[in-house]
Protein backbone atom coordinates (compact mmCIF):
# COMPACT_ATOMS: atom_id res chain seq x y z
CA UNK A 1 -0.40 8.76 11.20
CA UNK A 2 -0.05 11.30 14.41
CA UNK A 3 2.90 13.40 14.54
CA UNK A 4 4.07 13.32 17.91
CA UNK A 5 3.56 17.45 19.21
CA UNK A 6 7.66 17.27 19.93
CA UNK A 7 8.02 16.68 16.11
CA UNK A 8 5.89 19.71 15.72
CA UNK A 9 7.50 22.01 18.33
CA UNK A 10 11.30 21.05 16.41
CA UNK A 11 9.73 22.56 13.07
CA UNK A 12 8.00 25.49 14.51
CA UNK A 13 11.50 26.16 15.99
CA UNK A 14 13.92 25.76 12.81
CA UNK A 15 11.54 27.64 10.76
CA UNK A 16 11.45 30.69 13.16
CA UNK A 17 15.65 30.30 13.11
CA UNK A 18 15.72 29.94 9.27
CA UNK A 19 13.42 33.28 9.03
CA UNK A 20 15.69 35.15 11.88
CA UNK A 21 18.47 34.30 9.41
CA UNK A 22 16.89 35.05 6.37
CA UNK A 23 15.88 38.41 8.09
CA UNK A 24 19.22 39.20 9.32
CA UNK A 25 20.73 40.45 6.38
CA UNK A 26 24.08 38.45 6.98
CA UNK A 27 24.18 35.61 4.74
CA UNK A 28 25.77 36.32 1.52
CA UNK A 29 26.67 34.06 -1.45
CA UNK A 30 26.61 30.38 -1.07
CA UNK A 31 25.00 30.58 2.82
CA UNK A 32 22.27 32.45 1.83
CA UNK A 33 21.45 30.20 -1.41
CA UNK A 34 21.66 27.35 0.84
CA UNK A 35 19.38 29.31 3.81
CA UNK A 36 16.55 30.48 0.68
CA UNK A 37 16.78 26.34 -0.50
CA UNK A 38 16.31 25.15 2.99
CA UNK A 39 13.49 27.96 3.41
CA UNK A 40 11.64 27.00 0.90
CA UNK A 41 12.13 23.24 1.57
CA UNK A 42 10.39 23.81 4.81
CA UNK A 43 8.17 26.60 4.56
CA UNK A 44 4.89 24.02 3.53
CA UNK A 45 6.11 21.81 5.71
CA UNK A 46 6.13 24.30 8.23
CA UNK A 47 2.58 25.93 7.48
CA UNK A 48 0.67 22.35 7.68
CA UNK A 49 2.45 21.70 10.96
CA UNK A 50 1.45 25.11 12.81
CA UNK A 51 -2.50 24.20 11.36
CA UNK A 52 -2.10 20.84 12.87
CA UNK A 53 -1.20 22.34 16.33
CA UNK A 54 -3.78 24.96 16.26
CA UNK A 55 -6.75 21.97 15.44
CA UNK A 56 -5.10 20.10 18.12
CA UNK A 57 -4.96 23.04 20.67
CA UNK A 58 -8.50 23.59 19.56
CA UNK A 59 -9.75 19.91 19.91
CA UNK A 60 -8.07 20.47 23.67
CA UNK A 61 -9.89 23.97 24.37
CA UNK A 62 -13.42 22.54 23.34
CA UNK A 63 -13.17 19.60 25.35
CA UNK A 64 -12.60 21.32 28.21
CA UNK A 65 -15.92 23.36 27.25
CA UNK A 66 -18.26 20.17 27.34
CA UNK A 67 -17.80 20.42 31.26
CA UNK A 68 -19.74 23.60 31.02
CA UNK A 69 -23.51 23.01 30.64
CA UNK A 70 -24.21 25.85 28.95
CA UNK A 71 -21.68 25.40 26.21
CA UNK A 72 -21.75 21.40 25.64
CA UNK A 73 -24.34 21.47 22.69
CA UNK A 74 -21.65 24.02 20.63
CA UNK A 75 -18.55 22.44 21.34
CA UNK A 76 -20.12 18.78 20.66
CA UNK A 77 -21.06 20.23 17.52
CA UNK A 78 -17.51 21.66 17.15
CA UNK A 79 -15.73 19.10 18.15
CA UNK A 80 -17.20 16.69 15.65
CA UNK A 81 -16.23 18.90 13.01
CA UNK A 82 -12.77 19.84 13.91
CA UNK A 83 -12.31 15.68 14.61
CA UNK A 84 -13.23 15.27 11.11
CA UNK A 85 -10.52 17.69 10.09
CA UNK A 86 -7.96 16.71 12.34
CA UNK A 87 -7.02 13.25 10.60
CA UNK A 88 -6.77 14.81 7.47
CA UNK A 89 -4.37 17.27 8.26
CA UNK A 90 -2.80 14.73 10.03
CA UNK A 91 -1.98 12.56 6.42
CA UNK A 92 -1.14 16.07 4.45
CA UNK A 93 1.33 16.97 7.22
CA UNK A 94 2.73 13.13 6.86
CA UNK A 95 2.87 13.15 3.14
CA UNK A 96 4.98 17.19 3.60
CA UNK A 97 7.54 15.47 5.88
CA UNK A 98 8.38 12.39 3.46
CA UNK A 99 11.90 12.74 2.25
CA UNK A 100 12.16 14.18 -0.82
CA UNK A 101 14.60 13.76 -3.82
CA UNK A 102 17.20 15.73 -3.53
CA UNK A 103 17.12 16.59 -7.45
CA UNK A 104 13.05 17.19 -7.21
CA UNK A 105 13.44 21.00 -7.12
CA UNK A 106 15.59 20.88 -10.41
CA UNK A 107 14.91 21.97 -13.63
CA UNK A 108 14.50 18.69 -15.95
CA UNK A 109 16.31 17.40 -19.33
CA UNK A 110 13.45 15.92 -21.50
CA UNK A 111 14.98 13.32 -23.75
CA UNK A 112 12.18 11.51 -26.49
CA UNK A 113 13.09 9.14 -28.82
CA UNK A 114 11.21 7.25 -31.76
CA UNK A 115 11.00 3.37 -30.88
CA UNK A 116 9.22 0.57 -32.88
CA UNK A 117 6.81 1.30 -35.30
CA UNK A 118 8.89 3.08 -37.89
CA UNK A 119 8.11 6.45 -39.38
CA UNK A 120 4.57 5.64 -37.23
CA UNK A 121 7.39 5.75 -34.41
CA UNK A 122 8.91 9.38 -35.02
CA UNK A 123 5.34 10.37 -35.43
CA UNK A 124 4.78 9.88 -32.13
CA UNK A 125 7.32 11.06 -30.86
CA UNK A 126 6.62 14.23 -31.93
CA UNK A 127 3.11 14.40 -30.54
CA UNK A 128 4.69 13.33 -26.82
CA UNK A 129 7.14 16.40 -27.66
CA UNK A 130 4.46 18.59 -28.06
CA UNK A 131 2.29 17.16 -25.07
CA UNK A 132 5.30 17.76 -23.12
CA UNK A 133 5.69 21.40 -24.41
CA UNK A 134 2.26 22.55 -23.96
CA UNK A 135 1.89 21.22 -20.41
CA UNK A 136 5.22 23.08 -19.84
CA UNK A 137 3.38 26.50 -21.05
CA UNK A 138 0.50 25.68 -18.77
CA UNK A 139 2.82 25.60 -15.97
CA UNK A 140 4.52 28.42 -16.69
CA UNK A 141 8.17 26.77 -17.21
CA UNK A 142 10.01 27.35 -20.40
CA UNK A 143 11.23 24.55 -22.45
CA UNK A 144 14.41 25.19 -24.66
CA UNK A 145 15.10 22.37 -27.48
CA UNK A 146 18.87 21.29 -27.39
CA UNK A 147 18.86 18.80 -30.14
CA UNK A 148 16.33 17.71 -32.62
CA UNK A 149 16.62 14.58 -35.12
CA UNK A 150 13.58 14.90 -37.51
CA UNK A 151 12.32 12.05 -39.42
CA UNK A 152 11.47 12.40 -42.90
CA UNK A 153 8.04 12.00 -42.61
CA UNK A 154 7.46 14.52 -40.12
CA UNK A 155 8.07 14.11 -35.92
CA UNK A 156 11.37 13.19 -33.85
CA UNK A 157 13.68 9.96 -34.33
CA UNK A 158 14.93 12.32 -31.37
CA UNK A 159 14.43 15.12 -29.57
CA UNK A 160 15.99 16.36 -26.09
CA UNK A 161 14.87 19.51 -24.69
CA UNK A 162 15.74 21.48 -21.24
CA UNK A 163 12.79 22.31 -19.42
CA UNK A 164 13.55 25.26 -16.52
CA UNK A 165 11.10 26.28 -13.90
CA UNK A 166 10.48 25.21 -10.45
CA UNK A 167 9.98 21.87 -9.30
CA UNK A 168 10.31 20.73 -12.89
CA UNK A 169 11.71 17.28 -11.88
CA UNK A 170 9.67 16.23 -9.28
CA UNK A 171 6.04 17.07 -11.48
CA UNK A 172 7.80 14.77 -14.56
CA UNK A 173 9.84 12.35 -13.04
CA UNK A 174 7.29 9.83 -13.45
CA UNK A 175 7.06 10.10 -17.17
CA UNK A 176 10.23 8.14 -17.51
CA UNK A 177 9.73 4.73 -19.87
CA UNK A 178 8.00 3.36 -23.02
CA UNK A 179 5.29 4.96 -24.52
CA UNK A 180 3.34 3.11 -26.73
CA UNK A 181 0.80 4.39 -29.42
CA UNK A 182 -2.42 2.23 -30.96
CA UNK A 183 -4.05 3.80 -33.97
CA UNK A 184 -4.42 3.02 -37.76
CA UNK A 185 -1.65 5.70 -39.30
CA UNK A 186 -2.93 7.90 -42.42
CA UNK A 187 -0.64 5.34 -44.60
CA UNK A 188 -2.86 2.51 -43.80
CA UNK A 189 -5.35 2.14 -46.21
CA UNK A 190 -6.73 -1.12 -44.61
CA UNK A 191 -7.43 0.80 -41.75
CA UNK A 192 -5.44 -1.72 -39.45
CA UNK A 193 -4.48 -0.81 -36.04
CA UNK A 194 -0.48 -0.70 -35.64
CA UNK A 195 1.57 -0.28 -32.50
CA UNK A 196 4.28 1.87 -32.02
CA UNK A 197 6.09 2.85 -29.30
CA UNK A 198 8.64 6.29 -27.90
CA UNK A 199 10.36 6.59 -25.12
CA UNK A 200 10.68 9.27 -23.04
CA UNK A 201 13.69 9.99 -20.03
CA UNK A 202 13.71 12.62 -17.43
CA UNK A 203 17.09 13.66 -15.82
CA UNK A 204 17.87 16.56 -13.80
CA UNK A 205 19.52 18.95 -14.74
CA UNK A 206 22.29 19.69 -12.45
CA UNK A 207 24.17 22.95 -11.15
CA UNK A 208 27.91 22.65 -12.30
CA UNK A 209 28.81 22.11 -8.96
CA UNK A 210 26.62 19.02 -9.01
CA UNK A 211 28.84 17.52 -11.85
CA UNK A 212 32.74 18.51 -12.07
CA UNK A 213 33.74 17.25 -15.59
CA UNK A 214 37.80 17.12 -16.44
CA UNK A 215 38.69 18.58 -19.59
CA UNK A 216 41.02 15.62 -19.86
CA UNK A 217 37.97 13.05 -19.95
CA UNK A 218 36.85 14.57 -23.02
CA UNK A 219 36.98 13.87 -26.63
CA UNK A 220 35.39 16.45 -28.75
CA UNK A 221 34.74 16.08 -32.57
CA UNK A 222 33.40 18.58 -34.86
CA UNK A 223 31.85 17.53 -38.15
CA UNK A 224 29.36 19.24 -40.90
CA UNK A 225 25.44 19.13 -39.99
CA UNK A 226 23.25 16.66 -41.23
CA UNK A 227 19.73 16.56 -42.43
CA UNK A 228 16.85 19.41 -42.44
CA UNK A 229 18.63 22.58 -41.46
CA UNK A 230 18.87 25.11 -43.72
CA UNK A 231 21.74 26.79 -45.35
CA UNK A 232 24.57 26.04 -43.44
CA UNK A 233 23.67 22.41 -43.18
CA UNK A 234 26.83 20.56 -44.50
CA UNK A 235 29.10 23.64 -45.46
CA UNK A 236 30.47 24.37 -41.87
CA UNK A 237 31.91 21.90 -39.22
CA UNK A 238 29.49 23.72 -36.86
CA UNK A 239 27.95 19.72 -34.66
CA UNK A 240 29.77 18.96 -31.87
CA UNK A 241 29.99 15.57 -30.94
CA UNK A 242 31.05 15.09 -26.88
CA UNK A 243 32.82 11.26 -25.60
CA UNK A 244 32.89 11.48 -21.98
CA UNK A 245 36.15 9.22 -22.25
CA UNK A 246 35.78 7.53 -18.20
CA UNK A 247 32.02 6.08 -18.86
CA UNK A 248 31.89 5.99 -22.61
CA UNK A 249 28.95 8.54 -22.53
CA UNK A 250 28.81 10.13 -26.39
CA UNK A 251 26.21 13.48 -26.50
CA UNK A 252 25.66 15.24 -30.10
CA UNK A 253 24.57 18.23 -30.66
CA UNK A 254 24.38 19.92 -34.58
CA UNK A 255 20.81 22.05 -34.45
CA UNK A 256 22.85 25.58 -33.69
CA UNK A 257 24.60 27.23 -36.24
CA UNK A 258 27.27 28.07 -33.66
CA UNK A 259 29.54 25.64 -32.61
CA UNK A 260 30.33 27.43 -29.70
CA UNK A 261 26.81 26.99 -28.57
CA UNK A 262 26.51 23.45 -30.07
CA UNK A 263 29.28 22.53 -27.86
CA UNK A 264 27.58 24.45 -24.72
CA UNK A 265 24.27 22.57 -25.16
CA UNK A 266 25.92 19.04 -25.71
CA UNK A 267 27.52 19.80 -22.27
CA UNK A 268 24.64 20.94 -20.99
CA UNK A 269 23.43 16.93 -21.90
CA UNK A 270 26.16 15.61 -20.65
CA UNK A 271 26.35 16.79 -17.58
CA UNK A 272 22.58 15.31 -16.86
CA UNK A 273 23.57 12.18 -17.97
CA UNK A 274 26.27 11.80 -15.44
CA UNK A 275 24.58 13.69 -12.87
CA UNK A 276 22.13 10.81 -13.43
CA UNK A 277 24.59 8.18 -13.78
CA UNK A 278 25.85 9.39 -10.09
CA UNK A 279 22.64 9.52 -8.55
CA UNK A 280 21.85 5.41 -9.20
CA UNK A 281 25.63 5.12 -7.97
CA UNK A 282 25.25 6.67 -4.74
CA UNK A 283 21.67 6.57 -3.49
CA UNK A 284 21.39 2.53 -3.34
CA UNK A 285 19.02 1.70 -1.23
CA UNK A 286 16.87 5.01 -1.75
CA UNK A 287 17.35 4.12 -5.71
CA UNK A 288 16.11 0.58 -4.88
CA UNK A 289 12.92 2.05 -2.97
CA UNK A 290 12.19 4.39 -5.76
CA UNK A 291 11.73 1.28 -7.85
CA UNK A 292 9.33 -0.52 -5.69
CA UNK A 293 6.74 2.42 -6.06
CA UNK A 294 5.35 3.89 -8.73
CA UNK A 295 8.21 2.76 -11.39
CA UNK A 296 11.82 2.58 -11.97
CA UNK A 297 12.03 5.11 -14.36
CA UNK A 298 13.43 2.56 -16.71
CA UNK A 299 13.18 3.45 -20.14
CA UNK A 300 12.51 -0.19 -20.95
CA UNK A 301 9.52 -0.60 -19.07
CA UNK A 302 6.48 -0.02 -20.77
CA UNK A 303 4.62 3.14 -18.85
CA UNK A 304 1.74 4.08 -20.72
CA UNK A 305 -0.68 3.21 -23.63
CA UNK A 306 -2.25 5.76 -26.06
CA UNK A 307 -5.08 4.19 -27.70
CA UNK A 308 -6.90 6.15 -30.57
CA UNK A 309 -9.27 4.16 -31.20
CA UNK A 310 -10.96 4.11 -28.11
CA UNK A 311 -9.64 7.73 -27.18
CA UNK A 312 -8.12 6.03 -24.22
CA UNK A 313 -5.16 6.77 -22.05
CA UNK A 314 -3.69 4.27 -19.82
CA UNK A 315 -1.41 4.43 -17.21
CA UNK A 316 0.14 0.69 -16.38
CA UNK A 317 2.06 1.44 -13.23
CA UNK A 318 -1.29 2.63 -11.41
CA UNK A 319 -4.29 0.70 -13.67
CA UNK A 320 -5.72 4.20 -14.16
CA UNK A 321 -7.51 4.93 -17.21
CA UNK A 322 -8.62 7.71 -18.67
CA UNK A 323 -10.57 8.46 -21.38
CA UNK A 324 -9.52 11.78 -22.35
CA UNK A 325 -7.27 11.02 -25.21
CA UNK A 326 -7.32 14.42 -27.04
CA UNK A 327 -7.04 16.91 -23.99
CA UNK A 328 -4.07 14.45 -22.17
CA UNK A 329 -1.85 14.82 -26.18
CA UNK A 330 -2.71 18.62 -25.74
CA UNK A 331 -1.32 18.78 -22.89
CA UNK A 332 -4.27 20.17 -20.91
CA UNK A 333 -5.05 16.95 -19.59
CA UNK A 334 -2.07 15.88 -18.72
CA UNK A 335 -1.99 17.13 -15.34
CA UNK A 336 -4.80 14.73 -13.97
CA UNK A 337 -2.39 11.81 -14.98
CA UNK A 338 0.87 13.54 -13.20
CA UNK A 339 -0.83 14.26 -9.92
CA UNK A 340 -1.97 10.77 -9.80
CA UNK A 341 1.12 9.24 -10.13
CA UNK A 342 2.02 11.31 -7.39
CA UNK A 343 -0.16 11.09 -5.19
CA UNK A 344 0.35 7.25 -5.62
CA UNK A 345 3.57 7.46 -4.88
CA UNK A 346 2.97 9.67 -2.00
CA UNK A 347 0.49 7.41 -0.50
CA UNK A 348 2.86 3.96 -1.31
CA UNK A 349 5.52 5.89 0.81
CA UNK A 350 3.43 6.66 3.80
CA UNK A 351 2.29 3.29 4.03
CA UNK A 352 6.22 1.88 3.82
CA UNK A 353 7.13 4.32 6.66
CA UNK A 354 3.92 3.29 8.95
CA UNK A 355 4.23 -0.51 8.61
């Protein structure tokens, strides 16, 4: 896919005004978030674009040289290089201009929640948790747990968890859906194989701005803690429970031991959930697009499989397998499988916009 050089010359020319304002020193509150956003929203693009017309100035220059006798043999041998190039910074410069989700630069709510399989269930559940939470570490973001329902047995019947850091969102989007888990649990004494299943929902997490929640559409009811907690489990009315009143949306939160911050985390929830709710409102046909590439992000669709046996991972949406069971539950491997989804996506997307 060429980009045609006006294209090029309208980037080159709102990144040099973005940096004159940046450099200015007269933006101040909400213009000079918005300028550093839209900087940094077009900064790669900008960089692959200004390589593009430097190869394509260069592809000009040495063609002119093959006239000249004496310099044909080097700027044949040149040329062929640089033409090999060219295409490929063609596609990367493509792929930067695709339009983005708006929420990809947000920080993410990680929501994981046992499914069939039973106590098998809420053991899995915890391992995705802690997939999730070491892959977070690796890439520097800092996950926060908001509210945590452990099963008796050990692991989740549900977790949610804030994850903060940049471009949190767009890196985990794809994780959305049923996971589902094939190995013989330590219960088993016939050794059978049994198949349980998690499932896991990204939101963003929106600015307040994003969401504006009336005090009016809430019911809030506090009640005494339940379950593993410690002391003050069941002696004060310290869990919040949240009904946004307009879409029936309920949020709990009881893992604090301050209501005050029980109540600020199940908002916290809340407001993803109807930021998320808004987004599939409003974006229609973009919504509808999403759907047709990689996946809908459905938590009833099943995603991935997790087989122990044969220390397999697979990934439905794309056929990919990978057989690198241990490193992709510790998190190290995960990566491989989040860039490929990606990139699949990315590639899907380019194709829809060239046919």
């Amino acid at each position: 896919m060429t980009i045609p050089a006006e294209r090029l010359d309208q980037i080159a020319h709102r990144f040099a005004e973005l940096e004159a304002r940046m450099a200015s020193g007269q933006l101040v509150g909400d213009a000079f978030v918005q300028a550093s956003r839209d900087y940094a929203e077009l900064e790669p693009v900008a960089k692959v674009a200004a390589e593009v017309r430097a190869a394509r100035e260069e592809v000009a220059s040495l063609e002119e040289m093959l006239a000249d006798p004496e310099m044909k043999a080097m700027a044949e041998e040149e040329l062929a290089e640089l033409r090999q190039r060219l295409p490929e910074a063609e596609r990367e410069l493509a792929i930067a201009m695709l339009p983005r989700d708006s929420a990809d630069a947000k920080p993410a709510m990680l929501e994981i929640r046992a499914g069939t399989g039973g106590d098998e269930a809420a053991l899995f559940a915890g391992d995705l948790y802690r997939m999730y939470e070491r892959f977070a570490a690796e890439q520097g973001w800092k996950v926060e747990p908001v509210s945590m329902s452990a099963s008796e047995v050990g692991g989740f019947k549900e977790v949610v968890a804030n994850i903060a850091g940049t471009g949190v969102f767009a890196r985990l989007k794809f994780e959305s859906g049923v996971h589902r888990v094939q190995r013989v649990p330590e219960t088993e004494s016939g050794g059978r194989i049994h198949t349980s299943a998690a499932t896991v929902a990204v939101l963003p997490e929106p600015d307040e701005v994003d969401v504006q929640i009336d005090a009016g559409d809430l019911k809030i009811d506090t009640y005494r803690a339940s379950g593993a907690g410690g002391q003050h489990v069941n002696t004060t009315d310290s869990a919040i429970r949240i009904t946004h009143l307009p879409t029936n949306t309920v949020v709990t939160c009881q893992d604090g031991r301050s209501q005050h911050k029980n109540r600020e985390k199940a908002m916290q929830v809340l407001r993803a959930r109807l930021f998320e709710q808004q987004r599939e409102a409003t974006e229609g046909a973009e919504a509808e697009a999403r759907k047709a590439m990689v996946g809908s992000g459905d938590r009833s669709e099943r995603i991935r499989t997790y087989n122990f046996p044969q220390g397999r991972v697979t990934d439905h949406r794309i056929g990919l397998t990978l057989h690198k069971l241990p490193e992709i539950l510790a998190g190290t491997g995960l990566g491989e499988l989040v860039d490929a989804l990606i990139a699949e996506d990315e590639a899907k997307r380019l194709a829809a916009m060239t046919e």
